[in-house]
PDB file of N, CA and C in Angstrom:
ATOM      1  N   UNK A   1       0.816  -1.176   0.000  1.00  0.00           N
ATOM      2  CA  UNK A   1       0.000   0.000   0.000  1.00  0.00           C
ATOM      3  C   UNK A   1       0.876   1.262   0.000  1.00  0.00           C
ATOM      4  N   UNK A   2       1.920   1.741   0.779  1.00  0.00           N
ATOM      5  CA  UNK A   2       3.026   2.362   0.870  1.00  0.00           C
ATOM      6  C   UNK A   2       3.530   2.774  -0.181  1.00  0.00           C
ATOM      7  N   UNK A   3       3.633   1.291  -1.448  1.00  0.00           N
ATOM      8  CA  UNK A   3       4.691   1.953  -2.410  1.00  0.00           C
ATOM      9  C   UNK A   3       3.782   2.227  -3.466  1.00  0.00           C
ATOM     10  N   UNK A   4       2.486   1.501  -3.266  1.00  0.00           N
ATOM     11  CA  UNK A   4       1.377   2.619  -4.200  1.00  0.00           C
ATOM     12  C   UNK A   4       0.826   3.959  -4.070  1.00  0.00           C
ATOM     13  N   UNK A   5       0.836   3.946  -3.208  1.00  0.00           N
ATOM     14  CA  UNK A   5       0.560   5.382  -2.277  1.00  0.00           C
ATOM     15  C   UNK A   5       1.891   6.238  -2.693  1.00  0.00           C
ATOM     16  N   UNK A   6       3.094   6.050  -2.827  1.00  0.00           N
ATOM     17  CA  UNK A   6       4.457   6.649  -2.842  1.00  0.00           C
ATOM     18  C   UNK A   6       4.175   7.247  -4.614  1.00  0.00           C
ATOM     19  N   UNK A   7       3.744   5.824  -5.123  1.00  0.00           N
ATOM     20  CA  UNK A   7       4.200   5.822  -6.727  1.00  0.00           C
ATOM     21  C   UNK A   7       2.829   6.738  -7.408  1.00  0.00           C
ATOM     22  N   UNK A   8       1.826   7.159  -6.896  1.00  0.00           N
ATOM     23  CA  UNK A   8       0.605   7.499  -6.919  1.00  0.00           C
ATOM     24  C   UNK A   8       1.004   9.400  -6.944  1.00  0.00           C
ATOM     25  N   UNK A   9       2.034   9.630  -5.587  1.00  0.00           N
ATOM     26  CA  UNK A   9       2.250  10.932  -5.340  1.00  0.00           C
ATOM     27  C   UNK A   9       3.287  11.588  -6.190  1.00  0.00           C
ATOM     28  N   UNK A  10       4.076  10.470  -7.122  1.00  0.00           N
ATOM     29  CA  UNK A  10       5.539  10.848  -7.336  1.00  0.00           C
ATOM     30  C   UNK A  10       4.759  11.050  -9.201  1.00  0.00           C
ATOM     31  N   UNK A  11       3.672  10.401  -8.933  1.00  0.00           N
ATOM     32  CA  UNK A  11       3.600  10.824 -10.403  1.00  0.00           C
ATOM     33  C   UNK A  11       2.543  11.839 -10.668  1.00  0.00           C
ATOM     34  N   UNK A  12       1.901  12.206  -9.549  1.00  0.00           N
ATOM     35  CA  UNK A  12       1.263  13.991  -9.363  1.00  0.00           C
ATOM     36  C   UNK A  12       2.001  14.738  -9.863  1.00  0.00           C
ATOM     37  N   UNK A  13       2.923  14.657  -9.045  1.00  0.00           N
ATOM     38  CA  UNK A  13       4.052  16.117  -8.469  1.00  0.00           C
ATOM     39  C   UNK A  13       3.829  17.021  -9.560  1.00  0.00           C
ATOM     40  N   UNK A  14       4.192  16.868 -10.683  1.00  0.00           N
ATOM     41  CA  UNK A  14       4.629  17.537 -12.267  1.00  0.00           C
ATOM     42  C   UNK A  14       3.327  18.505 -11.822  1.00  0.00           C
ATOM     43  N   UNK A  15       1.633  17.521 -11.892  1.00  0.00           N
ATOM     44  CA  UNK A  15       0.799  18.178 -11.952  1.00  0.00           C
ATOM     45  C   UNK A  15       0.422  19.151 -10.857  1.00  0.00           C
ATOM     46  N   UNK A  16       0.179  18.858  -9.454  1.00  0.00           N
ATOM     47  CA  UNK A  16       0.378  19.165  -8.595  1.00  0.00           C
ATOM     48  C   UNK A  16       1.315  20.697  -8.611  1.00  0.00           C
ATOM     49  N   UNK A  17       2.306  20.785  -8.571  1.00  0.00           N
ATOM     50  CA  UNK A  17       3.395  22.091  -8.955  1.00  0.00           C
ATOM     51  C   UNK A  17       3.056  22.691  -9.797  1.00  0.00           C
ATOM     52  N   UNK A  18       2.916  22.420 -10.949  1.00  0.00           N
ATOM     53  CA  UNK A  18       2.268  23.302 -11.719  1.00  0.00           C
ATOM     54  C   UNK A  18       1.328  24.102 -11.869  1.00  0.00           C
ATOM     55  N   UNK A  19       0.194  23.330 -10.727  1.00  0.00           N
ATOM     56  CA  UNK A  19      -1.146  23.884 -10.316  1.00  0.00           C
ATOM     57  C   UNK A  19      -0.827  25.139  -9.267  1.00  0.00           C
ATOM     58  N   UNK A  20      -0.178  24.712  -8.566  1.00  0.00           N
ATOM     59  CA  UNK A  20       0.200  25.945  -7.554  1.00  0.00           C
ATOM     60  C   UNK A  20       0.927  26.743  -7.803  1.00  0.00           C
ATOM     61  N   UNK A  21       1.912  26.449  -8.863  1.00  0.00           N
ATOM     62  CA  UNK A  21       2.616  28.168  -9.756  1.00  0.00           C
ATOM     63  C   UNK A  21       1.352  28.917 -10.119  1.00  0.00           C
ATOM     64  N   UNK A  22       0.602  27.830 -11.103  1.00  0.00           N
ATOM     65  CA  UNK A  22      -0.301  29.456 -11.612  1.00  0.00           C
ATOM     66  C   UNK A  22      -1.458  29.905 -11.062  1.00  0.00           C
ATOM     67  N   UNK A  23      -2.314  28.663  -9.916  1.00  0.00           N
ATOM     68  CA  UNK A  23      -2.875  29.561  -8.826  1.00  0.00           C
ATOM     69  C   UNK A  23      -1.998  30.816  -8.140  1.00  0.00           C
ATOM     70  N   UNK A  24      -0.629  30.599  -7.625  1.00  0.00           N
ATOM     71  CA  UNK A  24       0.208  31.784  -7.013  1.00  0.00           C
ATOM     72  C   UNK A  24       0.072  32.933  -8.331  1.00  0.00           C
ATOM     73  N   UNK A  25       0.363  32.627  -9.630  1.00  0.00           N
ATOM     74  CA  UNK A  25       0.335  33.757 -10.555  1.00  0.00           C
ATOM     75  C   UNK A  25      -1.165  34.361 -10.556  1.00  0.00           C
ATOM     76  N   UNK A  26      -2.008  33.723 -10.922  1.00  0.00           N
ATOM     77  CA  UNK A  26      -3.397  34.421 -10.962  1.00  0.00           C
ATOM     78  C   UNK A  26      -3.849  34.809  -9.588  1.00  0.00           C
ATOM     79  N   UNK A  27      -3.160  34.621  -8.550  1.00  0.00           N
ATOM     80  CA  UNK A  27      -3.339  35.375  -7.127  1.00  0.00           C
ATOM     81  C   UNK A  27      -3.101  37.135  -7.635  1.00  0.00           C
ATOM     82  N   UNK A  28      -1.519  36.799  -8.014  1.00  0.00           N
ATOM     83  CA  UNK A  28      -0.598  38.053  -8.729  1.00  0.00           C
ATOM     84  C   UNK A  28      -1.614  38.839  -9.394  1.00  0.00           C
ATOM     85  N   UNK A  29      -2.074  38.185 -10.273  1.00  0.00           N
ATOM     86  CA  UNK A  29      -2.386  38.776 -11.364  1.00  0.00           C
ATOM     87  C   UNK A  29      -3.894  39.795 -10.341  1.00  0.00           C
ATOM     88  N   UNK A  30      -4.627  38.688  -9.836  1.00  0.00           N
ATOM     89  CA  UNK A  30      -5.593  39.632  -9.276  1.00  0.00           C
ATOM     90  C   UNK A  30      -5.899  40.470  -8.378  1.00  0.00           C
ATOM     91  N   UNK A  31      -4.703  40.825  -7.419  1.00  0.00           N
ATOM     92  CA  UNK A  31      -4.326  41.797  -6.637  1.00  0.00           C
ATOM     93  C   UNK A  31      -3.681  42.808  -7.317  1.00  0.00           C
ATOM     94  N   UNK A  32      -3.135  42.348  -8.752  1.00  0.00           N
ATOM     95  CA  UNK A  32      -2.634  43.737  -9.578  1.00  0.00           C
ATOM     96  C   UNK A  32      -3.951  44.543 -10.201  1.00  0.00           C
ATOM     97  N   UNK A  33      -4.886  43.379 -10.737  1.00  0.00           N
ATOM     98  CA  UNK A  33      -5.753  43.678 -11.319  1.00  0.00           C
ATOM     99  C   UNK A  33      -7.029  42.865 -10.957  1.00  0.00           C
ATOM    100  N   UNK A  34      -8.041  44.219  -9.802  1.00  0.00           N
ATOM    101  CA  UNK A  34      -8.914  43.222  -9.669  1.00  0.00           C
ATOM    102  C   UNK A  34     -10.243  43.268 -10.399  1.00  0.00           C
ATOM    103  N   UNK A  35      -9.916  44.187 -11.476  1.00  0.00           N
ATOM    104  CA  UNK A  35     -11.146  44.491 -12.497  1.00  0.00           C
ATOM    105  C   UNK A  35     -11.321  42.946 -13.418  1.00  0.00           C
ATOM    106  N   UNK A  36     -10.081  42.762 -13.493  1.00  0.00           N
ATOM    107  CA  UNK A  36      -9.848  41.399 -14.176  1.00  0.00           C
ATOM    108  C   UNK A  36     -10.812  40.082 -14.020  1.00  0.00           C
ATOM    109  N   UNK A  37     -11.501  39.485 -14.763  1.00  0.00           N
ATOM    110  CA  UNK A  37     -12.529  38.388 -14.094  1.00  0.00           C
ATOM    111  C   UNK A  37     -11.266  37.016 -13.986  1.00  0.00           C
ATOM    112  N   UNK A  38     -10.531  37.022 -12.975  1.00  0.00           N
ATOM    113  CA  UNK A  38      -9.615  35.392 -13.395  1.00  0.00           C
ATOM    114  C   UNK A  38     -10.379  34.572 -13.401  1.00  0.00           C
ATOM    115  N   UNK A  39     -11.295  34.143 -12.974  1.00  0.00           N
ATOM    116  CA  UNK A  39     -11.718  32.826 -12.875  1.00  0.00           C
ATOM    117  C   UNK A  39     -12.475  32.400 -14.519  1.00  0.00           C
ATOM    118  N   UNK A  40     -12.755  33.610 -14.811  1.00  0.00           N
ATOM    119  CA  UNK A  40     -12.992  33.142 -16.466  1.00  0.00           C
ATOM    120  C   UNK A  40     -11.651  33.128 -17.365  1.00  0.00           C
ATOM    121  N   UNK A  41     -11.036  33.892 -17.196  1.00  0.00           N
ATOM    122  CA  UNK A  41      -9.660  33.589 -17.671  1.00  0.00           C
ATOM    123  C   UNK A  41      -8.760  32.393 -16.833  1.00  0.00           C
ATOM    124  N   UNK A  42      -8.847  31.693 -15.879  1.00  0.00           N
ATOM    125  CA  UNK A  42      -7.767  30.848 -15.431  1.00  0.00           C
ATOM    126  C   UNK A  42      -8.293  29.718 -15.492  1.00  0.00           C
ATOM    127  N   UNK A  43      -9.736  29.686 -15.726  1.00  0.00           N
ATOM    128  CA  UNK A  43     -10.068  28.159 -15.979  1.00  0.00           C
ATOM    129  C   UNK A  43     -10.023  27.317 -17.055  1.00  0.00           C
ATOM    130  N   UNK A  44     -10.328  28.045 -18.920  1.00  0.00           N
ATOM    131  CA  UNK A  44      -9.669  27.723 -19.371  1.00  0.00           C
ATOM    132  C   UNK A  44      -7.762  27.278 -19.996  1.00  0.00           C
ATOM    133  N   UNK A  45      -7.327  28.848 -19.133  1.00  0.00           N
ATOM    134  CA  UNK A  45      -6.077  28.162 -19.450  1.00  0.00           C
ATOM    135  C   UNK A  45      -5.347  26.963 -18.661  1.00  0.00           C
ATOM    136  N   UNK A  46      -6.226  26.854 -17.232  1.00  0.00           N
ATOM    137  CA  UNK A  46      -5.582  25.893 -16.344  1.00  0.00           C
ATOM    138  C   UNK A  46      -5.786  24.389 -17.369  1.00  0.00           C
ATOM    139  N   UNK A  47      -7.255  23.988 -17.863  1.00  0.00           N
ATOM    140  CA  UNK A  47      -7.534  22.803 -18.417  1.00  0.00           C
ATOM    141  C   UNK A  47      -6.705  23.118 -19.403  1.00  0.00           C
ATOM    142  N   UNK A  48      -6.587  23.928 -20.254  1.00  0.00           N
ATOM    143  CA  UNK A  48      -5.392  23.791 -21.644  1.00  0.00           C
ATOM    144  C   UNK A  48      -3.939  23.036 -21.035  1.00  0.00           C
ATOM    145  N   UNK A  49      -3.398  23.896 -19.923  1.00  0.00           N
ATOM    146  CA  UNK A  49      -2.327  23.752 -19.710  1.00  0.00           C
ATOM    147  C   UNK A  49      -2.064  22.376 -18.867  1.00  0.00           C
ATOM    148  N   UNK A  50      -2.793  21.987 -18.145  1.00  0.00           N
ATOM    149  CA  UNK A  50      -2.925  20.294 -17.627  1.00  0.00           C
ATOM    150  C   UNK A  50      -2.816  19.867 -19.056  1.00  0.00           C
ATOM    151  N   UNK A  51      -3.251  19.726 -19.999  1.00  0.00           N
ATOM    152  CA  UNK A  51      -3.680  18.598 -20.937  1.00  0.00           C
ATOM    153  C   UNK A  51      -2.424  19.138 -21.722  1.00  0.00           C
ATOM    154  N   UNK A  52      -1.809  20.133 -22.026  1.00  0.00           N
ATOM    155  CA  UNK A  52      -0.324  20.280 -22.327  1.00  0.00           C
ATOM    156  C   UNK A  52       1.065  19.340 -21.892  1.00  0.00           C
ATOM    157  N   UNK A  53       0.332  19.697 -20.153  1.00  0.00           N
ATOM    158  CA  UNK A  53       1.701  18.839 -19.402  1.00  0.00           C
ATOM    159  C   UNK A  53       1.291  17.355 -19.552  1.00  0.00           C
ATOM    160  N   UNK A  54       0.097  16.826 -19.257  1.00  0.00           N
ATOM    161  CA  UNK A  54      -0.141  15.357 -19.517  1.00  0.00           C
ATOM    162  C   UNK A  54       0.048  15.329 -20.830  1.00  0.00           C
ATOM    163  N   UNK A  55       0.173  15.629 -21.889  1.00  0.00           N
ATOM    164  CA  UNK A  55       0.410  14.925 -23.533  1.00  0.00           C
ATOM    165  C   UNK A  55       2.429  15.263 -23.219  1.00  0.00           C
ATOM    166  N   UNK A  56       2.582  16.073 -22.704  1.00  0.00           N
ATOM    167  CA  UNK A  56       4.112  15.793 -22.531  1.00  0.00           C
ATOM    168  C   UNK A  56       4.530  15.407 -21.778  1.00  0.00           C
ATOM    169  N   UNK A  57       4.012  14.825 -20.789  1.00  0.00           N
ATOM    170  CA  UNK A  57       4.883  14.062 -19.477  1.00  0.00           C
ATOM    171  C   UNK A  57       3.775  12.798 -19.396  1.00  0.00           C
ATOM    172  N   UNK A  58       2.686  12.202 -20.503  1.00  0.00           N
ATOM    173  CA  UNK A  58       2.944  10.812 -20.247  1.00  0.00           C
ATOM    174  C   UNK A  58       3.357   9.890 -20.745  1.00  0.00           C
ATOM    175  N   UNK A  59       4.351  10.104 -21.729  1.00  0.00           N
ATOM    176  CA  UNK A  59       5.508   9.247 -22.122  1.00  0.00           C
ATOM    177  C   UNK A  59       6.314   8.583 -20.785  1.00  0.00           C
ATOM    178  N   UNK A  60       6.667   9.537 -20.386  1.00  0.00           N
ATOM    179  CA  UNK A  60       7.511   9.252 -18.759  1.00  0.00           C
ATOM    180  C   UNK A  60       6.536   8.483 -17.776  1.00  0.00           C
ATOM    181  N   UNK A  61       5.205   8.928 -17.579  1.00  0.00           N
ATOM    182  CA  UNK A  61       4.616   8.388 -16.680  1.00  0.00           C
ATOM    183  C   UNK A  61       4.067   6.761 -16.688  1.00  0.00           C
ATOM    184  N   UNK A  62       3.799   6.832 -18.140  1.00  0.00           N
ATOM    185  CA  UNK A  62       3.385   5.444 -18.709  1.00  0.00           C
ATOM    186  C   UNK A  62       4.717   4.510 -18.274  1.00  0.00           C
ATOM    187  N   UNK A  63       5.630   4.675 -18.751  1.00  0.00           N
ATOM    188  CA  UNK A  63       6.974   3.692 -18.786  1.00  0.00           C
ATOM    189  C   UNK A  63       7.659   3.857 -17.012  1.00  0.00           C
ATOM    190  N   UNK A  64       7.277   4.765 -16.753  1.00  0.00           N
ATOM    191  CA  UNK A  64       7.226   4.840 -14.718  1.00  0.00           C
ATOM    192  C   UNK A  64       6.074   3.775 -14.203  1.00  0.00           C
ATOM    193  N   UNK A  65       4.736   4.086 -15.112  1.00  0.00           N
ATOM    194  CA  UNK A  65       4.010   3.126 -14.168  1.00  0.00           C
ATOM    195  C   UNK A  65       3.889   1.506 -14.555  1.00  0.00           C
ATOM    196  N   UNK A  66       4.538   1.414 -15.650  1.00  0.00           N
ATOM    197  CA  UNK A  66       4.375   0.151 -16.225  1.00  0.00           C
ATOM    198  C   UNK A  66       5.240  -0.335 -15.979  1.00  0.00           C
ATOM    199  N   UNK A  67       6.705   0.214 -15.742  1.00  0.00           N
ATOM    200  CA  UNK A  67       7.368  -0.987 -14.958  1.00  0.00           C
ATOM    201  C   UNK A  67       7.790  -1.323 -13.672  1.00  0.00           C
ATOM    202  N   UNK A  68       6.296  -0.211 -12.511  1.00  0.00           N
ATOM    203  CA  UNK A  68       5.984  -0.839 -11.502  1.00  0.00           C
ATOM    204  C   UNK A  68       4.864  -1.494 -11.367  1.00  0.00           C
ATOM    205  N   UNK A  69       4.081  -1.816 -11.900  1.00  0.00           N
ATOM    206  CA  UNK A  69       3.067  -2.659 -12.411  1.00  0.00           C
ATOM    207  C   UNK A  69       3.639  -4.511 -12.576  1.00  0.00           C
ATOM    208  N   UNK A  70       5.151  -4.061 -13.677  1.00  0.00           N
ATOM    209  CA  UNK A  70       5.754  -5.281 -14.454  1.00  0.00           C
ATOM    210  C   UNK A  70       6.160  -5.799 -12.472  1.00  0.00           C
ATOM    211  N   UNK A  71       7.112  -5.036 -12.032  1.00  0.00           N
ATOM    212  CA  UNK A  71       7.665  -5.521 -10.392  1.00  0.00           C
ATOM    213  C   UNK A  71       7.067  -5.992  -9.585  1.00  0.00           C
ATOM    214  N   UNK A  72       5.625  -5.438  -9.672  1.00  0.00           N
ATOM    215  CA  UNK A  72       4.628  -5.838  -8.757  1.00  0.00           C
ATOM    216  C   UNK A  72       3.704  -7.125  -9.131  1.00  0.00           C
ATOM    217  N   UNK A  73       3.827  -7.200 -10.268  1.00  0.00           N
ATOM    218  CA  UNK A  73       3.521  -9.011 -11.018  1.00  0.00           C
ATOM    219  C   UNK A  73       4.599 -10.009 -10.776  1.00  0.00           C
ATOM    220  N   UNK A  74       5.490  -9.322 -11.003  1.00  0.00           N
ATOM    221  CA  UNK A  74       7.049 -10.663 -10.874  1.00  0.00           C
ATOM    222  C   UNK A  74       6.841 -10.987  -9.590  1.00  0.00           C
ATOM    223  N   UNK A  75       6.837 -10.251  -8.663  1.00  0.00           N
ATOM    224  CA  UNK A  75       5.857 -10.874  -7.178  1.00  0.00           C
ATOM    225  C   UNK A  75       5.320 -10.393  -6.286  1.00  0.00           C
ATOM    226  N   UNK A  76       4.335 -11.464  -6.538  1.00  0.00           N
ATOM    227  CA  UNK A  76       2.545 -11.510  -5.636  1.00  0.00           C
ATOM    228  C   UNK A  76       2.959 -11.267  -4.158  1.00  0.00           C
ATOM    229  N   UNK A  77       2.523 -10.317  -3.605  1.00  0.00           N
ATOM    230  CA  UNK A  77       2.768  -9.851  -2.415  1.00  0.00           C
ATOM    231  C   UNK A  77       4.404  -9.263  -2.096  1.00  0.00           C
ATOM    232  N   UNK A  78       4.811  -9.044  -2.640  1.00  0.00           N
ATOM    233  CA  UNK A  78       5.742  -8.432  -2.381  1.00  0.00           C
ATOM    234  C   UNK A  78       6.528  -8.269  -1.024  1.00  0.00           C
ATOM    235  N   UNK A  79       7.017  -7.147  -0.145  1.00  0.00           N
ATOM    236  CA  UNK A  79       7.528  -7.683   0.967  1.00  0.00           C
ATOM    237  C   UNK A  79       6.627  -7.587   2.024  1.00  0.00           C
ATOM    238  N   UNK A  80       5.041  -8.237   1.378  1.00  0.00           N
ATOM    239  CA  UNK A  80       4.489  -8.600   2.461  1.00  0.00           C
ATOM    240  C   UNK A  80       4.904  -9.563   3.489  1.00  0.00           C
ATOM    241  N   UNK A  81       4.829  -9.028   4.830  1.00  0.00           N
ATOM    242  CA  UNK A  81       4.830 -10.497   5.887  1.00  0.00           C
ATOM    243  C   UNK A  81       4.146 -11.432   5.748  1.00  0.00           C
TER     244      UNK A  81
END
């Protein structure tokens, strides 16, 4: 459970970080400007920009999760007691 739970968080992160740069920027942006509507402007670019980073980072993620998938078949229970 541990190393799914581990392998679950390690392959957020990318997304995760990214989310909180540009929430922190559109914070920026709307204390500079609070005439500005962000939430109509940050919601499409947030979904653009997720589906940017997932078409470029799941090459990596696929071949990360598939060959802990392959480890976790080679053996059944693992270092279970």
């Amino acid at each position: 459970m541990t190393r799914a739970f581990t392998l679950a968080v390690s392959l957020a992160v990318p997304f995760v970080a990214a989310a909180l740069l540009y929430n922190v920027v559109l914070g920026v942006i709307n204390r500079a400007m609070p005439q500005l509507m962000v939430t109509f402007v940050g919601a499409p670019a947030l979904t653009f920009g997720g589906l940017v980073l997932m078409a470029i980072a799941l090459p990596v993620l696929l071949d990360v999760w598939g060959a802990a998938l392959e480890a976790a078949l080679a053996l059944p229970g693992g270092d279970l007691p």
